[in-house]
N, C-alpha and C. Protein backbone atom coordinates (compact mmCIF):
# COMPACT_ATOMS: atom_id res chain seq x y z
N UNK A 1 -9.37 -114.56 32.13
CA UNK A 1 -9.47 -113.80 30.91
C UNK A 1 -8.60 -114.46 29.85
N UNK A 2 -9.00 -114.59 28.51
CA UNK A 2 -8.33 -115.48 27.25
C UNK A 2 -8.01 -114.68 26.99
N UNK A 3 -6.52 -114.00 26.26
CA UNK A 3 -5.91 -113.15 25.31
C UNK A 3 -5.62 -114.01 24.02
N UNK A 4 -6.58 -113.09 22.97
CA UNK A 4 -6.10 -113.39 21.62
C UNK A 4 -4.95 -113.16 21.19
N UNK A 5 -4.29 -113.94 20.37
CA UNK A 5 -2.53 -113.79 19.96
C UNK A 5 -2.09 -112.77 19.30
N UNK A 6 -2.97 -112.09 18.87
CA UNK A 6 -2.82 -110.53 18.14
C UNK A 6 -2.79 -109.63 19.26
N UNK A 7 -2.94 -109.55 20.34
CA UNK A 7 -3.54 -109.00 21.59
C UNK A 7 -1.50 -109.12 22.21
N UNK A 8 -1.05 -110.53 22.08
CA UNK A 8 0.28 -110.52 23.03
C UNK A 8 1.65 -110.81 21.91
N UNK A 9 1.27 -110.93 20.62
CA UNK A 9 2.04 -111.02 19.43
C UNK A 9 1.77 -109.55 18.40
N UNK A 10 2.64 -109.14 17.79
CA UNK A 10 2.71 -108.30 16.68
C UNK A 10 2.66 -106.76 17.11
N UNK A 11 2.49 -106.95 18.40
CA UNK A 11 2.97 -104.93 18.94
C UNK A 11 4.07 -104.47 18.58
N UNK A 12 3.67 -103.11 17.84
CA UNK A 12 5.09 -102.53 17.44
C UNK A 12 4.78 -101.44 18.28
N UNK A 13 6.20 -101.22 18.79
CA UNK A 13 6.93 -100.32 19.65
C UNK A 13 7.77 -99.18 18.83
N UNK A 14 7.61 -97.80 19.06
CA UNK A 14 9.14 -96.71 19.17
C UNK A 14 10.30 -97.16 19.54
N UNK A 15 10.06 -98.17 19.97
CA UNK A 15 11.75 -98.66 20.57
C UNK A 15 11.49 -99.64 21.31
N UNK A 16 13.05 -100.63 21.19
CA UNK A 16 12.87 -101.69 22.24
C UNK A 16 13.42 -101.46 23.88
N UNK A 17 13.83 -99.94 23.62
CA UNK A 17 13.67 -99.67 25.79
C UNK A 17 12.90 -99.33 26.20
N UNK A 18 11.55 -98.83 25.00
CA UNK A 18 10.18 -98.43 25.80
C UNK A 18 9.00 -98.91 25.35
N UNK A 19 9.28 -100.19 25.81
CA UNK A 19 7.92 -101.24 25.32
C UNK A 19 7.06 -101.08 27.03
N UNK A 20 6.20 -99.85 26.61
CA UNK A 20 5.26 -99.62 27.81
C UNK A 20 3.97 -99.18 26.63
N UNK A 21 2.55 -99.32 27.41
CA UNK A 21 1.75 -99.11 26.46
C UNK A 21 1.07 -97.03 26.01
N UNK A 22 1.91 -96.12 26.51
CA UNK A 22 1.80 -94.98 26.07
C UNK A 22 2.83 -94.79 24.68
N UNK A 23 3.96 -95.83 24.70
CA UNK A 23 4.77 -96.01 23.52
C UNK A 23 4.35 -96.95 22.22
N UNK A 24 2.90 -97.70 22.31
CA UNK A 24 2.71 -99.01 21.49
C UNK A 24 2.83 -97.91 20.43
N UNK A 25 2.78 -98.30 19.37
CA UNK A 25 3.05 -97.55 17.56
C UNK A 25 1.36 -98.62 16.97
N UNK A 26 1.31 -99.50 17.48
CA UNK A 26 0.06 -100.12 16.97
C UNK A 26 0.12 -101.86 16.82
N UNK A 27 -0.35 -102.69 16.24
CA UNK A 27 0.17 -103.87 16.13
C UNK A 27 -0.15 -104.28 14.20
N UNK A 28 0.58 -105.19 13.86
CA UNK A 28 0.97 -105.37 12.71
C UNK A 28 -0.22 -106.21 12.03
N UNK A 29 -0.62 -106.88 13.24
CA UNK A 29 -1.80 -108.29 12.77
C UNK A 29 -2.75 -107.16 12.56
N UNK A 30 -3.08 -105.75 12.86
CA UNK A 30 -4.20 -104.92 12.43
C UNK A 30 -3.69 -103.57 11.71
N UNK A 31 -2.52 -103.25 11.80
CA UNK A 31 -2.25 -102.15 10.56
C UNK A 31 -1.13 -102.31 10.07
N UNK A 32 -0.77 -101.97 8.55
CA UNK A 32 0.61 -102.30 7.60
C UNK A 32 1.66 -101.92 8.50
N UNK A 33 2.68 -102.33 8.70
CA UNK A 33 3.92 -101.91 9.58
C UNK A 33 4.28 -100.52 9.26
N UNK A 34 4.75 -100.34 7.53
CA UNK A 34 5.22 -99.06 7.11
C UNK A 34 4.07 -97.92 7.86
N UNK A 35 2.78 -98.10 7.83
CA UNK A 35 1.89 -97.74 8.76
C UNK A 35 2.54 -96.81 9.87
N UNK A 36 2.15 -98.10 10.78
CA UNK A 36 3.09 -97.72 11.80
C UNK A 36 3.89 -97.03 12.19
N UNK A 37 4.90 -97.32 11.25
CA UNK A 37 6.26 -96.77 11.42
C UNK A 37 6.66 -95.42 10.97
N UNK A 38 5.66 -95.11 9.80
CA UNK A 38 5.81 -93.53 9.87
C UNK A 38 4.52 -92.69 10.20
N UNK A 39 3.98 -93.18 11.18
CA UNK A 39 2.54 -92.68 11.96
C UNK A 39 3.05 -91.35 12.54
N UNK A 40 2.14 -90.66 12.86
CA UNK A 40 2.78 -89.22 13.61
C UNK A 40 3.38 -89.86 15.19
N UNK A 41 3.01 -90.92 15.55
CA UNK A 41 3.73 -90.98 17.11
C UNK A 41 4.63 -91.78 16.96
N UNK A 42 4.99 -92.04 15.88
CA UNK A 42 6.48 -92.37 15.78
C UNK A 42 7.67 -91.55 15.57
N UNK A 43 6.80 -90.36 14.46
CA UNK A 43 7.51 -89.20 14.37
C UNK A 43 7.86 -88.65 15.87
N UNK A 44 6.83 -88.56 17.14
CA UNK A 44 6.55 -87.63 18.13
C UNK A 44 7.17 -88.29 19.18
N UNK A 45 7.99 -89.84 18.86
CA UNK A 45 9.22 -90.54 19.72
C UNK A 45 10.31 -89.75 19.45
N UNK A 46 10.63 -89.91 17.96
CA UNK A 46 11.73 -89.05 17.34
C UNK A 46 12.27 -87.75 18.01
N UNK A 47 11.08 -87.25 17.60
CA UNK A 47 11.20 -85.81 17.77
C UNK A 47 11.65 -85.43 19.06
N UNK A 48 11.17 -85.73 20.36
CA UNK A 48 10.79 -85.45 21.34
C UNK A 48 12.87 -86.03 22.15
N UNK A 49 13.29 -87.51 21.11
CA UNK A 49 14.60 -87.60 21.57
C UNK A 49 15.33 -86.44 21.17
N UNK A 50 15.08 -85.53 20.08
CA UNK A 50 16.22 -84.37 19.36
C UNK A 50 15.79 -83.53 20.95
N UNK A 51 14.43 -83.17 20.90
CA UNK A 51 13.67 -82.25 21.77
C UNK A 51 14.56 -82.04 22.98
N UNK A 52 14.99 -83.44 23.54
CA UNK A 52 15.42 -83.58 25.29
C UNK A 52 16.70 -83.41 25.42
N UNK A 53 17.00 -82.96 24.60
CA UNK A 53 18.82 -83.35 24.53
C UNK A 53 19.39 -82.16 25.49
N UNK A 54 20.30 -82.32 25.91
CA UNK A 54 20.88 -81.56 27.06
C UNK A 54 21.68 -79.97 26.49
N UNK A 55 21.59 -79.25 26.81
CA UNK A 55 22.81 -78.07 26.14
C UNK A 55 24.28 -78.56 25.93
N UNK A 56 24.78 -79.39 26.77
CA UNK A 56 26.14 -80.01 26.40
C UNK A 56 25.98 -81.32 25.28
N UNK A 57 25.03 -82.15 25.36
CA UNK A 57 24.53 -82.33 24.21
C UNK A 57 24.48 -81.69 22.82
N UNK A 58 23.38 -80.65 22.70
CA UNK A 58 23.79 -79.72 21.57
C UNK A 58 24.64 -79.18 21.22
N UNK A 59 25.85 -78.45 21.43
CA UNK A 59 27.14 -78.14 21.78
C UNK A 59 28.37 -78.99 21.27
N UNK A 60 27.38 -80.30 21.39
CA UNK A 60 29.13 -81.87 21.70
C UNK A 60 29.44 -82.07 19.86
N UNK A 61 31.02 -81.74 19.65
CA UNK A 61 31.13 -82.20 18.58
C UNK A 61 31.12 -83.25 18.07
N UNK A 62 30.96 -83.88 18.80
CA UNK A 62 30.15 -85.83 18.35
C UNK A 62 28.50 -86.17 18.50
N UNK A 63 27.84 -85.13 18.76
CA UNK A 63 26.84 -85.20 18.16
C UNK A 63 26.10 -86.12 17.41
N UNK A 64 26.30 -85.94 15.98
CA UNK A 64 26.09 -86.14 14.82
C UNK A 64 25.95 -87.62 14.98
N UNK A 65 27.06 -88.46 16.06
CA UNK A 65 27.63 -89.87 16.18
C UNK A 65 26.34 -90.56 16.51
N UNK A 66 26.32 -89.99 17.83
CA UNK A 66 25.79 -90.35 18.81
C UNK A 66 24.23 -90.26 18.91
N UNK A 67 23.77 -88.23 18.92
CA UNK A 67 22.78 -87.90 18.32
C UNK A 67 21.88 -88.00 20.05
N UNK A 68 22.98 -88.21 21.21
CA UNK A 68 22.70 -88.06 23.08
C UNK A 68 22.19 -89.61 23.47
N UNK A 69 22.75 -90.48 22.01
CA UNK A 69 22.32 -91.38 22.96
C UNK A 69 20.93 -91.90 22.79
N UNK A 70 20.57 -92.66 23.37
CA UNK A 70 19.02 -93.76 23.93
C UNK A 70 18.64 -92.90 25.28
N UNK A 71 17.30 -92.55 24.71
CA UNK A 71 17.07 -91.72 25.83
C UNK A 71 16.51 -92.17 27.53
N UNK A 72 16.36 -93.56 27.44
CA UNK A 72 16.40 -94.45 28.51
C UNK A 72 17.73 -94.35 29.08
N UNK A 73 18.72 -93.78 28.96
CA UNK A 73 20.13 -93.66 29.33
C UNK A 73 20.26 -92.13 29.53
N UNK A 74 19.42 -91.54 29.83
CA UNK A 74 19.59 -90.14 30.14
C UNK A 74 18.95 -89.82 31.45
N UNK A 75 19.78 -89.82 32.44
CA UNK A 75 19.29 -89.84 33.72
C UNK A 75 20.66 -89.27 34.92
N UNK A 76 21.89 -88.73 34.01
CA UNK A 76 22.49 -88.16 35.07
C UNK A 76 22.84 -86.73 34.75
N UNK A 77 23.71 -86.12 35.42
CA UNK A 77 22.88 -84.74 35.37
C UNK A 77 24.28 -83.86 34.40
N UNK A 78 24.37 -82.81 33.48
CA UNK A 78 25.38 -82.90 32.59
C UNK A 78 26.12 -81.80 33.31
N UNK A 79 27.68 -80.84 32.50
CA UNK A 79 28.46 -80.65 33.81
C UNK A 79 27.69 -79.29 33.68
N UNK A 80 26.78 -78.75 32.90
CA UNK A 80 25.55 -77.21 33.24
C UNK A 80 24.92 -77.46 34.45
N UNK A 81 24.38 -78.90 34.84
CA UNK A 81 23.61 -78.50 35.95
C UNK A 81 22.56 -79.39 35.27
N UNK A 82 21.80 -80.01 34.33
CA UNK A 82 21.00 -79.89 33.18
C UNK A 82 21.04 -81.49 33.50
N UNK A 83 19.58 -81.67 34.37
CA UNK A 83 18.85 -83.10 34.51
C UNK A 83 18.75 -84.10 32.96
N UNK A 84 19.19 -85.05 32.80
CA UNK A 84 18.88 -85.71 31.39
C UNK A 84 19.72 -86.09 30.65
N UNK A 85 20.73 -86.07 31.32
CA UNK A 85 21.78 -86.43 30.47
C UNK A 85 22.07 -87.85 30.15
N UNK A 86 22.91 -88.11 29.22
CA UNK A 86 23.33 -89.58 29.07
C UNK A 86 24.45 -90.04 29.33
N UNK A 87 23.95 -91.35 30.19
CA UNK A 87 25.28 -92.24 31.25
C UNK A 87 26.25 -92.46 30.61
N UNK A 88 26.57 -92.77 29.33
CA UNK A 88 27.08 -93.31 28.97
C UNK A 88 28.10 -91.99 27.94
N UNK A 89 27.62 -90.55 28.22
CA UNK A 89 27.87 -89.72 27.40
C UNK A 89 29.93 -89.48 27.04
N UNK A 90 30.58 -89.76 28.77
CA UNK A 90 31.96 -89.54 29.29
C UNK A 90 32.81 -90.78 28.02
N UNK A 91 31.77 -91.93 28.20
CA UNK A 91 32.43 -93.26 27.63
C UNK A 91 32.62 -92.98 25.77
N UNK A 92 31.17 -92.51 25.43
CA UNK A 92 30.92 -92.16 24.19
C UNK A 92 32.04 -91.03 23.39
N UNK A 93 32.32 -90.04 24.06
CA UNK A 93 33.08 -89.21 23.89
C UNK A 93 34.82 -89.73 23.60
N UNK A 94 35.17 -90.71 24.63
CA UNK A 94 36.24 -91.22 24.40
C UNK A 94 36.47 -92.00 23.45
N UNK A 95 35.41 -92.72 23.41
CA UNK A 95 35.75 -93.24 21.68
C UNK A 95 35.90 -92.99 20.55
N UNK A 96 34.69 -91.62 20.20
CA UNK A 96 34.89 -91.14 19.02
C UNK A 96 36.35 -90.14 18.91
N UNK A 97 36.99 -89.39 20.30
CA UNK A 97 38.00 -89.11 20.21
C UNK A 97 39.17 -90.08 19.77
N UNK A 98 39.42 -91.08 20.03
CA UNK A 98 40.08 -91.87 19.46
C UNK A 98 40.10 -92.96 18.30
N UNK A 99 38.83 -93.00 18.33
CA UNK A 99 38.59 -93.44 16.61
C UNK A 99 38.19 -92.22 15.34
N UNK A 100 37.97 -91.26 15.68
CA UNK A 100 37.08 -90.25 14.69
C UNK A 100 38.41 -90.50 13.49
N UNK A 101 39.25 -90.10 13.79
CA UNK A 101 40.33 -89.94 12.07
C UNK A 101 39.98 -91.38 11.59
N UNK A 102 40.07 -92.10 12.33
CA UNK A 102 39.84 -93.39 11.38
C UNK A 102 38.40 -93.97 10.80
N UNK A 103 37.51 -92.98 11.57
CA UNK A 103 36.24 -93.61 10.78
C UNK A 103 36.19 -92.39 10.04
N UNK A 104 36.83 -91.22 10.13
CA UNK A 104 36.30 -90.10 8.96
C UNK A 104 37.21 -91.13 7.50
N UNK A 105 37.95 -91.26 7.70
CA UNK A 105 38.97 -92.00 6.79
C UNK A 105 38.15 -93.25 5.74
N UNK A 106 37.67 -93.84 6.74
CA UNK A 106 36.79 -94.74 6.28
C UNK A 106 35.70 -94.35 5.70
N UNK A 107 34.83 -93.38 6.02
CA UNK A 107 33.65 -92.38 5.75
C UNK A 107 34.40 -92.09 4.23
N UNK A 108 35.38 -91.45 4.60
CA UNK A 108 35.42 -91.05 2.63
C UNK A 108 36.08 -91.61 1.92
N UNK A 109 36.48 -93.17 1.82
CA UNK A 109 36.36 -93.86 1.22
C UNK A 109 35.83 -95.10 0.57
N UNK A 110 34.54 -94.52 1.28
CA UNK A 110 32.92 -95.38 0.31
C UNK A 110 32.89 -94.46 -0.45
C-alpha cells in the first residue's frame, strides 16, 4: 500500500500525548489550521480535561497553575479515593508552595 504525504504529514492533534486517531483534529494539507483548532473537538479535548478533574483537584488552591495537569498523567488515585488523578500532582504542589510569593510578585509587576 503507497501512503500519500498528506496521509503521514500535516495531522493535527489535541495534543502531543494523544496522537491516536479518535484524537486527530484533522490535517492541515486539507483544512485551515485555525480550522482545526477551534473545531468543536478541540473544544470537546478541552472540555472534557476541566470535565475529569478529580474533587481534590477542584478544591487545590493551585489550581488555576496547574489546571490537574496533562491528562495522560492522571492515573493514580487522589487521597478521596477518586481514580484519575495526576502523578505528578504531590511534586506540583510543592513548587507552587514555594515559589507562589515570588511568581505572584512577578505577576504584578507586568
Amino acid at each position: 500500500m503507497r501512503l500519500r504525504w498528506s496521509t503521514i504529514f500535516g495531522d493535527l492533534y489535541a495534543c502531543d500525548h494523544f496522537v491516536y486517531p479518535e484524537y486527530k483534529l484533522g490535517n492541515i494539507d486539507q483544512a485551515p489550521m485555525d480550522e482545526l483548532v477551534w473545531s468543536e473537538r478541540a473544544a470537546a479535548f478541552g472540555k472534557a480535561k476541566k470535565d475529569t478533574l478529580t474533587t481534590q483537584c477542584q478544591t487545590c488552591k493551585f489550581r488555576f497553575a496547574c489546571n490537574g495537569g496533562c491528562p495522560k498523567h492522571r492515573f493514580i488515585t487522589s487521597k478521596d479515593g477518586e481514580e484519575g488523578h495526576n502523578y505528578f500532582c504531590e511534586s506540583y504542589t510543592m513548587f507552587f508552595r514555594h515559589t507562589g510569593g515570588r511568581l505572584r510578585s512577578i505577576a504584578r509587576s507586568l
